[in-house]
N, C-alpha and C. Protein backbone atom coordinates (compact mmCIF):
# COMPACT_ATOMS: atom_id res chain seq x y z
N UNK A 1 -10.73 20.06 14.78
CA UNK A 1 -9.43 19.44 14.66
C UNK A 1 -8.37 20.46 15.05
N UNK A 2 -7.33 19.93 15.94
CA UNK A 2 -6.27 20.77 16.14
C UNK A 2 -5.06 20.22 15.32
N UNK A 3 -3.98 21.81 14.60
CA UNK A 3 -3.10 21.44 14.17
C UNK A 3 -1.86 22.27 14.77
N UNK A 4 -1.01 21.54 15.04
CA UNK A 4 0.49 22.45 15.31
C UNK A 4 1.70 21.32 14.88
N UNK A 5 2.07 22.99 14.24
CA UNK A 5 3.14 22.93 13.32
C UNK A 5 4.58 23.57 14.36
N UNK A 6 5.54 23.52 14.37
CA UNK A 6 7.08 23.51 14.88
C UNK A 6 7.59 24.28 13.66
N UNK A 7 7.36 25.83 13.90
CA UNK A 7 8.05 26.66 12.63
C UNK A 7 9.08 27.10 12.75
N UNK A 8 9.66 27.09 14.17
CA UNK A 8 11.01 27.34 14.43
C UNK A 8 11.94 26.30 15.00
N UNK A 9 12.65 25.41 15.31
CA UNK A 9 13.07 24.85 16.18
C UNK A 9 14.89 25.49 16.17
N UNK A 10 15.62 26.40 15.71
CA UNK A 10 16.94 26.83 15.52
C UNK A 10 17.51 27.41 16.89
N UNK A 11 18.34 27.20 17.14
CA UNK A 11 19.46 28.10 18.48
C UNK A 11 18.90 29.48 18.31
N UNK A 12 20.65 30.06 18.27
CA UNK A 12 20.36 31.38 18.49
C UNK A 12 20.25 32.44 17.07
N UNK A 13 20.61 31.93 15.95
CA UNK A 13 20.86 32.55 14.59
C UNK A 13 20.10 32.08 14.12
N UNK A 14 19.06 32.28 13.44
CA UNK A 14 18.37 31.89 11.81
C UNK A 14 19.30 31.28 10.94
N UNK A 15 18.44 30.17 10.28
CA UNK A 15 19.54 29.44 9.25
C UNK A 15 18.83 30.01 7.86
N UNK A 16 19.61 29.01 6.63
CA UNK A 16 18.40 29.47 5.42
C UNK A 16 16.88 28.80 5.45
N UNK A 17 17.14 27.18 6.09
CA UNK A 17 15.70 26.25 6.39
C UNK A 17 16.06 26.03 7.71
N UNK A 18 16.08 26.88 8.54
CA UNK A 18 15.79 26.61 10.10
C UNK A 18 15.69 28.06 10.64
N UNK A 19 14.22 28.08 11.47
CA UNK A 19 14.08 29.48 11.50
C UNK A 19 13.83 29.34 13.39
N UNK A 20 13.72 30.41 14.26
CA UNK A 20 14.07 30.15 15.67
C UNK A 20 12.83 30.08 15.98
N UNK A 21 13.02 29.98 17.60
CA UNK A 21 11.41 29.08 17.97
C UNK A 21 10.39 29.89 17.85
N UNK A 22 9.38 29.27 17.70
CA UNK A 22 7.82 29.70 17.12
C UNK A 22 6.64 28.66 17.10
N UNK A 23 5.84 28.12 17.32
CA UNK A 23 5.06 26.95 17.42
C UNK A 23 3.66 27.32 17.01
N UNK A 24 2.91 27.13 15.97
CA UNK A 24 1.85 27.78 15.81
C UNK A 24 0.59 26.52 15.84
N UNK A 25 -0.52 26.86 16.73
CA UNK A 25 -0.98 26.01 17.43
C UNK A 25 -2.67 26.35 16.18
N UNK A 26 -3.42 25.67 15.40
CA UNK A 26 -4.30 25.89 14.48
C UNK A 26 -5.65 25.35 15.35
N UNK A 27 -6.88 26.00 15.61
CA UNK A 27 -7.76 25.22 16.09
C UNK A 27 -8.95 26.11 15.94
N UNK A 28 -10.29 25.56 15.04
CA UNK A 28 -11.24 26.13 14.84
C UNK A 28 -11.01 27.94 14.27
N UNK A 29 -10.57 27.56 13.42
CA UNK A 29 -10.33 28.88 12.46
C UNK A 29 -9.52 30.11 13.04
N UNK A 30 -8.75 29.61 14.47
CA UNK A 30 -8.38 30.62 15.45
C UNK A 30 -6.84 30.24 15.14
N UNK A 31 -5.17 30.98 15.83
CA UNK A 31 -4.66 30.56 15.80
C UNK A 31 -3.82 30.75 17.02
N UNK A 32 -2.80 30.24 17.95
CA UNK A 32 -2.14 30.91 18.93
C UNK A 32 -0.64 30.27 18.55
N UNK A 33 0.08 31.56 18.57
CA UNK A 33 1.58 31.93 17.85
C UNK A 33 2.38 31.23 19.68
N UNK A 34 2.77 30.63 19.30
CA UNK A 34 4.26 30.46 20.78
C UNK A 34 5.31 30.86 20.38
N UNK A 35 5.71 31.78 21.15
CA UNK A 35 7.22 32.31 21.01
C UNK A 35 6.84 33.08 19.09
N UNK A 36 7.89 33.50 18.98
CA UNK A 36 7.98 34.59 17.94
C UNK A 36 10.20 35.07 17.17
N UNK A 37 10.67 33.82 17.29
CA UNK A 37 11.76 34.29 16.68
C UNK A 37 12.04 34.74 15.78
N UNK A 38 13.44 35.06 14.84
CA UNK A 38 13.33 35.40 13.62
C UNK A 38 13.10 34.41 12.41
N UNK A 39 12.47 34.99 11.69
CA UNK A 39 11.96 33.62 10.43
C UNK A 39 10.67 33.06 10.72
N UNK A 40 10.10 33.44 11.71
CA UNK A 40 8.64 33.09 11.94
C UNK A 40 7.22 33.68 10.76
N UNK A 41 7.70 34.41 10.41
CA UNK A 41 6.79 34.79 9.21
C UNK A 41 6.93 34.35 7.99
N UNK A 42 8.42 33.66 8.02
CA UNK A 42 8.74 33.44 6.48
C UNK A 42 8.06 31.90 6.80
N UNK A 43 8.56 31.24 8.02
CA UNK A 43 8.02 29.93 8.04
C UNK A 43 6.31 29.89 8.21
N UNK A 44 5.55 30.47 8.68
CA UNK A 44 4.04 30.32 8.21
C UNK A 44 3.42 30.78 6.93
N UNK A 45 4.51 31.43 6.23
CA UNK A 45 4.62 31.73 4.59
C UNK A 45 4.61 30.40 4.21
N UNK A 46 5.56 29.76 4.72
CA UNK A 46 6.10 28.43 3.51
C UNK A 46 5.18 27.33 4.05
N UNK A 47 3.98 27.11 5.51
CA UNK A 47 3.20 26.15 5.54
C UNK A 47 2.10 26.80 4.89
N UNK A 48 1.83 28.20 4.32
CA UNK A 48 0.25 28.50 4.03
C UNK A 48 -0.24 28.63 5.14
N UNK A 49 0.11 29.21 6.57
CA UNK A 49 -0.64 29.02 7.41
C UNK A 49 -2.14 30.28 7.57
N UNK A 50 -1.47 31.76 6.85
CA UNK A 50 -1.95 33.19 6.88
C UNK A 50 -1.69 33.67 7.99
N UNK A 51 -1.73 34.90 8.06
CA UNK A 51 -1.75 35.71 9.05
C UNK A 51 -2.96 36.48 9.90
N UNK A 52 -4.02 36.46 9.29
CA UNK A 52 -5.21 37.42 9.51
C UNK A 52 -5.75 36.63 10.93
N UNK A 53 -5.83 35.55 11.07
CA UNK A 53 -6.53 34.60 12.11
C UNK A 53 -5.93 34.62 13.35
N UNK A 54 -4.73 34.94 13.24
CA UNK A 54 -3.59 34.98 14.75
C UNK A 54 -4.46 35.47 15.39
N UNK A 55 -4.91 35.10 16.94
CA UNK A 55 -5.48 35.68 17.65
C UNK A 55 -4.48 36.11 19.05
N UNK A 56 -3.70 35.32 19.24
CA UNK A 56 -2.71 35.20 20.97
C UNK A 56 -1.64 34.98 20.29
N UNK A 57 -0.86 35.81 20.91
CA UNK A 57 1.05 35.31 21.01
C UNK A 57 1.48 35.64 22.20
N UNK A 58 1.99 34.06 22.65
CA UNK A 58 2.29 33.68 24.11
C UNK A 58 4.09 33.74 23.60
N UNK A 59 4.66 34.71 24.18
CA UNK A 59 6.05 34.75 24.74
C UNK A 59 6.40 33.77 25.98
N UNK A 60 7.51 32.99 25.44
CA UNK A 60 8.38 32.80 26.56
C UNK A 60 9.11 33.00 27.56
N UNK A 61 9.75 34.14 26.87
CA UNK A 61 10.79 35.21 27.94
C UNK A 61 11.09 36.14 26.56
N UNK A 62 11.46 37.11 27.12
CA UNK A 62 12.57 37.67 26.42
C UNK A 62 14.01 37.80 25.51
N UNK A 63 14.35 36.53 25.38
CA UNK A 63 15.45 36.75 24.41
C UNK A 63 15.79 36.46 23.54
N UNK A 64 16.09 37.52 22.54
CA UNK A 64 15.87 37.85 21.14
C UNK A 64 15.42 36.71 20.15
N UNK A 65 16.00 35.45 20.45
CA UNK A 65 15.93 34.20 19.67
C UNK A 65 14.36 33.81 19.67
N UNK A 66 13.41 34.54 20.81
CA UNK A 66 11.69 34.12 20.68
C UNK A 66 11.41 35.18 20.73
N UNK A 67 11.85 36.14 20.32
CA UNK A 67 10.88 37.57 20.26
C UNK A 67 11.15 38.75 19.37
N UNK A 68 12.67 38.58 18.56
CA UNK A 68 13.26 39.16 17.70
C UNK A 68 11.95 39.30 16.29
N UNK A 69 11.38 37.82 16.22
CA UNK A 69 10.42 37.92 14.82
C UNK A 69 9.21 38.87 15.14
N UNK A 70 8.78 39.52 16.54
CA UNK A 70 7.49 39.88 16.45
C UNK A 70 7.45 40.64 15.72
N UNK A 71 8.52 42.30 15.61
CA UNK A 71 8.30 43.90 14.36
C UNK A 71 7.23 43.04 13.40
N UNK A 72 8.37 42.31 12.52
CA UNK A 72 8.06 41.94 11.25
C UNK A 72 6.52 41.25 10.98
N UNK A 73 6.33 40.50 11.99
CA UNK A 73 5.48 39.78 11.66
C UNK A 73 4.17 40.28 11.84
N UNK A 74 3.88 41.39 13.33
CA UNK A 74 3.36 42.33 13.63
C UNK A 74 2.67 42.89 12.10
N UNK A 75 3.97 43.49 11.71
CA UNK A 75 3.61 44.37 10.66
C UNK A 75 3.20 43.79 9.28
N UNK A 76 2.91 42.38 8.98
CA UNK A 76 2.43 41.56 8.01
C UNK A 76 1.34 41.05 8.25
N UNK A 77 0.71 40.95 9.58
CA UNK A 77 -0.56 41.43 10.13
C UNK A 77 -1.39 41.93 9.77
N UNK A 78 -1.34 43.51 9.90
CA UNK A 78 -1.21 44.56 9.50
C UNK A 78 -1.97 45.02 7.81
N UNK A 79 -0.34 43.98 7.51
CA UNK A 79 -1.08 43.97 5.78
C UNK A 79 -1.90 43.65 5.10
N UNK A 80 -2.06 42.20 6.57
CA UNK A 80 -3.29 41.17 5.91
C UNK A 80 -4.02 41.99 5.53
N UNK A 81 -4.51 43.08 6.30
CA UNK A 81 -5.88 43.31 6.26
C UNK A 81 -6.77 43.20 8.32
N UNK A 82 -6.06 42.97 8.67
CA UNK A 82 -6.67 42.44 10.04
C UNK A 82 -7.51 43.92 10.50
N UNK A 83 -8.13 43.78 11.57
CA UNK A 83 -8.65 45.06 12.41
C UNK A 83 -9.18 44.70 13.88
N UNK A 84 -9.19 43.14 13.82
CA UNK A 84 -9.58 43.23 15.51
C UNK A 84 -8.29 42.10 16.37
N UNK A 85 -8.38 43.41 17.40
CA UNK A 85 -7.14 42.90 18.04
C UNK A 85 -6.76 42.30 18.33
N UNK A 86 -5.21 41.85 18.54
CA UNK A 86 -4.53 40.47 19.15
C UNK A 86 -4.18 40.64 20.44
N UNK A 87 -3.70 39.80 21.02
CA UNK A 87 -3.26 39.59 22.63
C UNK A 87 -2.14 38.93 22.59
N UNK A 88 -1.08 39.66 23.08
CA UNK A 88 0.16 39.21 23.84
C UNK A 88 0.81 38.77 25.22
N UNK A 89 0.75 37.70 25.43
CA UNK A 89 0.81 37.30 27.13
C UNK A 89 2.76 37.22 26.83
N UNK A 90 3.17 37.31 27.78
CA UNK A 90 4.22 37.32 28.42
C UNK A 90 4.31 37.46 29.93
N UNK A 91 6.12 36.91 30.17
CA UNK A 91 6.37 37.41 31.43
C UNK A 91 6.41 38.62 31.81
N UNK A 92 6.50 38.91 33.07
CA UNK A 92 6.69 40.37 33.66
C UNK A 92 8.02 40.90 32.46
N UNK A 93 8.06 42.32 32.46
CA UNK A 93 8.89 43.24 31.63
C UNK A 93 8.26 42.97 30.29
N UNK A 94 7.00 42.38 29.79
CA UNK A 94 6.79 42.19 27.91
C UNK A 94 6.69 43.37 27.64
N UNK A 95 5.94 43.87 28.42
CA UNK A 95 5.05 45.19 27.61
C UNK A 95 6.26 46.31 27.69
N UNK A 96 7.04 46.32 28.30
CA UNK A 96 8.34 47.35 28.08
C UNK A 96 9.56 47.24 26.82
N UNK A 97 9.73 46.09 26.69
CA UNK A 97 10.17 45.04 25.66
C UNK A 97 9.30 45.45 24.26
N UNK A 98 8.16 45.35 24.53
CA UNK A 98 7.27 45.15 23.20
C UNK A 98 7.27 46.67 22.33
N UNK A 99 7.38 47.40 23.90
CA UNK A 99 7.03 49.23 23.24
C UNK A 99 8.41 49.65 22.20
N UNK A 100 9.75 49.08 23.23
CA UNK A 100 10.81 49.49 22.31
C UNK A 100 10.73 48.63 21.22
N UNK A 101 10.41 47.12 20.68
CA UNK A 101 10.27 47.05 19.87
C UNK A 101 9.05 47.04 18.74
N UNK A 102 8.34 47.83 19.43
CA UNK A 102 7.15 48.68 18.83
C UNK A 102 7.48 50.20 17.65
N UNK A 103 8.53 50.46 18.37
CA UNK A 103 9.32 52.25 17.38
C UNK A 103 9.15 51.99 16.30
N UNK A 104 9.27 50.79 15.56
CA UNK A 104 9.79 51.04 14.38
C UNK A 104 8.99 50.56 13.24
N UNK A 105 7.05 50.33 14.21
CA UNK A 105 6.19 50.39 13.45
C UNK A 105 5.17 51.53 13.90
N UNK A 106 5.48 51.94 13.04
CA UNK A 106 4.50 53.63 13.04
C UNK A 106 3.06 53.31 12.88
N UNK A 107 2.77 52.70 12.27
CA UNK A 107 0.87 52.28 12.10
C UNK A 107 0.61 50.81 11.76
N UNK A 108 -0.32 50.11 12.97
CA UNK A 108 -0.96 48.92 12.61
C UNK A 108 -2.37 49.49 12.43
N UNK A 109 -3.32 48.58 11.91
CA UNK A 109 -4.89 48.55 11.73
C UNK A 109 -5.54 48.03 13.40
N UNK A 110 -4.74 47.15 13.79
CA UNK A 110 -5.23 46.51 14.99
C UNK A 110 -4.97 47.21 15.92
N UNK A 111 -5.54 46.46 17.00
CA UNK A 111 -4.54 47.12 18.81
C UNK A 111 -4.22 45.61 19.21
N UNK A 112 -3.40 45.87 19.76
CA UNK A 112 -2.32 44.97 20.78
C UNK A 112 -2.95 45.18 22.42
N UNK A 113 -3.28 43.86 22.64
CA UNK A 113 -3.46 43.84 24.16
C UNK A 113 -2.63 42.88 25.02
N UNK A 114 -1.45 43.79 25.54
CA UNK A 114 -0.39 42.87 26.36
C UNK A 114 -0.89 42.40 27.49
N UNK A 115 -0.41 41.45 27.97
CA UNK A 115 -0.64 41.05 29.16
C UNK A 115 0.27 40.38 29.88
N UNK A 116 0.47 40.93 31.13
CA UNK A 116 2.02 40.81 31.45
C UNK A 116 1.93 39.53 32.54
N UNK A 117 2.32 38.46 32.83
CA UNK A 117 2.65 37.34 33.60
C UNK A 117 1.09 36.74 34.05
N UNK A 118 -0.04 36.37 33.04
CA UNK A 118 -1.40 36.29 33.93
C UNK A 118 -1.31 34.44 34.34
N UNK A 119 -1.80 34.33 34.96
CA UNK A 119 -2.46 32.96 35.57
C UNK A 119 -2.96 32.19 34.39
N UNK A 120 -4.28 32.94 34.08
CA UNK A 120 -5.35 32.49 33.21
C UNK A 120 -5.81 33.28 31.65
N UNK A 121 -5.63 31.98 30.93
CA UNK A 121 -6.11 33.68 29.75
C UNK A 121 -7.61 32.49 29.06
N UNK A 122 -8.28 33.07 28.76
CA UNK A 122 -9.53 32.19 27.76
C UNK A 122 -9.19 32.90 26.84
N UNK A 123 -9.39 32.82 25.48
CA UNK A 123 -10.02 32.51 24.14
C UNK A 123 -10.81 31.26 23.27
N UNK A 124 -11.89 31.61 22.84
CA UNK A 124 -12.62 31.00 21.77
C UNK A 124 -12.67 29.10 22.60
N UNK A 125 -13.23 29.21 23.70
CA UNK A 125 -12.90 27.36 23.89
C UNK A 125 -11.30 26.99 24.03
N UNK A 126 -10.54 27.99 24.37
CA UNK A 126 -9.13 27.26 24.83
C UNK A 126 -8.75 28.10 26.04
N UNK A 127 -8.55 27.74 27.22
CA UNK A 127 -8.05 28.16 28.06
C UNK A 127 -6.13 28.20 28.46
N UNK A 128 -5.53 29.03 28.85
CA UNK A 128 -4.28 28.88 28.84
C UNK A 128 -4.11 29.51 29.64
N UNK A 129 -3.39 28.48 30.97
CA UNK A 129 -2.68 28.68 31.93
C UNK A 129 -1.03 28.86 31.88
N UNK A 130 -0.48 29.55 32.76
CA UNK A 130 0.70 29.63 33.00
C UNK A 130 1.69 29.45 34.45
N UNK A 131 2.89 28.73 34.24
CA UNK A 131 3.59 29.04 35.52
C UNK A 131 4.75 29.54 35.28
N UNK A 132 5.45 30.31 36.53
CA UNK A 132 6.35 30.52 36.24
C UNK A 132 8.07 29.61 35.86
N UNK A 133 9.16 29.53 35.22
CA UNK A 133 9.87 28.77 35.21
C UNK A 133 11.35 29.41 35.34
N UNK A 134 12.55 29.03 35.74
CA UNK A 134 13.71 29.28 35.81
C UNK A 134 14.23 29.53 34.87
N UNK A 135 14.92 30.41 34.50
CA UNK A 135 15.73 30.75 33.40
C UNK A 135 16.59 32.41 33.67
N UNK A 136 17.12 32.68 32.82
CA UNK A 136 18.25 33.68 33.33
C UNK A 136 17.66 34.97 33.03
N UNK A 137 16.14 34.95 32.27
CA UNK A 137 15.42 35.78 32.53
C UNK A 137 13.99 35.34 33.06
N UNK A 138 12.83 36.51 33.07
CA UNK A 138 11.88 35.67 33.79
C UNK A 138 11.19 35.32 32.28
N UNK A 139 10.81 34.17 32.89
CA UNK A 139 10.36 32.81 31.55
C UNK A 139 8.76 32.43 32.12
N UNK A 140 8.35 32.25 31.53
CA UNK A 140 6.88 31.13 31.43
C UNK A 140 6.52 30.02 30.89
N UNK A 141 6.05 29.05 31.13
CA UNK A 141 6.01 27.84 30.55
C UNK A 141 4.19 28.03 30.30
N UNK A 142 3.97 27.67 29.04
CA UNK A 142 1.90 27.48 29.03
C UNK A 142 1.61 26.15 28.76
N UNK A 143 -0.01 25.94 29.54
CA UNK A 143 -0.23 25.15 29.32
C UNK A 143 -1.78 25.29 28.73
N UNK A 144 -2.10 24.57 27.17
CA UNK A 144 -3.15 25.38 26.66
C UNK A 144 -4.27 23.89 26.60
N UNK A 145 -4.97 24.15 26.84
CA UNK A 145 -6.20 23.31 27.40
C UNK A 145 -7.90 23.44 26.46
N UNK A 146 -8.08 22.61 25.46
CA UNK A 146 -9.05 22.98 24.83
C UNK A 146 -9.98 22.82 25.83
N UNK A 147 -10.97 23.26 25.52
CA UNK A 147 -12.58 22.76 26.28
C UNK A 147 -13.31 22.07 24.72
N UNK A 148 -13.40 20.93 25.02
CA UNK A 148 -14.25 20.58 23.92
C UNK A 148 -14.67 18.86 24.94
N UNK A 149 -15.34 18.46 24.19
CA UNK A 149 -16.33 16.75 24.62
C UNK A 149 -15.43 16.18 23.74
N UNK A 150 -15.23 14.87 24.52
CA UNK A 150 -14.30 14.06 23.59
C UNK A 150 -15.20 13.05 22.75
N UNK A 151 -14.74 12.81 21.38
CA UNK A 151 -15.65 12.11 20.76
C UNK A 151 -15.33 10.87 20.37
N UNK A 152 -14.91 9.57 21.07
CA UNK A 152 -15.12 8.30 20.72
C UNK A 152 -15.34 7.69 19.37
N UNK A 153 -14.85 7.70 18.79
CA UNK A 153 -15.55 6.50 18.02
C UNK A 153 -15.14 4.98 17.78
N UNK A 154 -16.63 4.60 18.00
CA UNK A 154 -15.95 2.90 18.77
C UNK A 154 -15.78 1.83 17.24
N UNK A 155 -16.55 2.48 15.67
CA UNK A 155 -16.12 1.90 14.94
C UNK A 155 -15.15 1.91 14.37
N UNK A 156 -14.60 3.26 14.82
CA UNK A 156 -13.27 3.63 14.08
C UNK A 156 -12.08 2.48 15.03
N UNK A 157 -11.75 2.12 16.37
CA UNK A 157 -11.28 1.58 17.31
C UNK A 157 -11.40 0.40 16.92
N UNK A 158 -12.66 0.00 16.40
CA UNK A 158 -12.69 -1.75 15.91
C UNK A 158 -11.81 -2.08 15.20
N UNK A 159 -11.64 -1.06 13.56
CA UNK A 159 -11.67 -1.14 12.46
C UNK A 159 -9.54 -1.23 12.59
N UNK A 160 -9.72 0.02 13.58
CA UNK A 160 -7.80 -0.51 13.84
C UNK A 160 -7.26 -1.29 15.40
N UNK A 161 -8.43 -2.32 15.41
CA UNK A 161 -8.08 -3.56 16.60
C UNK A 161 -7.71 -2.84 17.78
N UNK A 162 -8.18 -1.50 18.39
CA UNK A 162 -7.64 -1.08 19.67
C UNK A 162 -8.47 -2.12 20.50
N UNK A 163 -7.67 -2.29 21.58
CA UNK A 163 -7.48 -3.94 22.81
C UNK A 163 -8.81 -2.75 23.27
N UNK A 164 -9.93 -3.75 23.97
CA UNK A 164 -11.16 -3.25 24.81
C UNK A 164 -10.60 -3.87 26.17
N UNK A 165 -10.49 -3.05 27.00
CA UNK A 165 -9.99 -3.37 28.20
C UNK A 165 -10.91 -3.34 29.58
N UNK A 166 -10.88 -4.48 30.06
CA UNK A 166 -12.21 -4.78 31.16
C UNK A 166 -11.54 -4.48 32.20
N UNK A 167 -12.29 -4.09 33.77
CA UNK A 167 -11.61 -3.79 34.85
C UNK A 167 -12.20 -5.06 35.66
């Protein structure tokens, strides 16, 4: 079962119950973080989502409103307890971006594996593609693609009258 939750949807400021964009995508005990604003840790605090499972955080672009939350959240990571590494995709310039806001954590348990503008990324049965998109910095749009068999069920379809459609 896949779950995603909308933990940020706010402009450019954090509110007290509106925290900036962040989208956390739940699937087979794995998790992939979109975007990273501020309040993104407090908001997977307040669904119970944990932290230890994050496996990918896909950046949008660069500015501050999706990438301001990573320090913090990084570093609550960290606390979980975690030790095997995460992956950061972004556009071109992340990993320069990420280092300065890297200073001001002196020690994680994990490693960080950036990856700067790729095509293709796999994890765990989900593949995630990217293109590039317009914006006033360079931006990415993903598109994340489970691999799984789709599973039908034709009593469940009876039971809520979906129309059987003949060609």
């Amino acid at each position: 079962m896949i779950n995603i939750t909308l933990l940020g949807t706010g402009g450019g400021m954090p509110m007290p119950h509106r925290f900036l964009s962040s989208l956390l995508i739940n699937y087979n005990g794995g998790k992939i973080l979109v975007d990273c604003g501020e309040g993104t840790q407090v908001a997977m605090r307040m669904v119970k989502a944990g932290f230890k499972t994050l496996n990918t955080i896909c950046i949008s672009h660069i500015h501050g409103d999706h990438i301001f939350g990573l320090p913090g959240l990084l570093s609550t990571i960290g606390n979980s307890g975690r030790t095997e590494p995460i992956s950061i995709l972004g556009p071109k310039g992340i990993n320069e971006i990420l280092m300065g806001l890297m200073k001001s954590l002196v020690y994680l348990p994990y490693e960080i594996n950036v990856i700067e503008a790729p095509n293709n990324f796999n994890i765990d049965n989900i593949e995630i593609s990217t293109i590039e998109l317009e914006h006033s910095a360079p931006c990415l749009g993903y598109s994340i693609y489970l691999k799984r068999a789709p599973k039908f069920q034709v009593e469940k379809a009876e039971l809520n009258d979906v129309p059987k459609i003949f060609s």
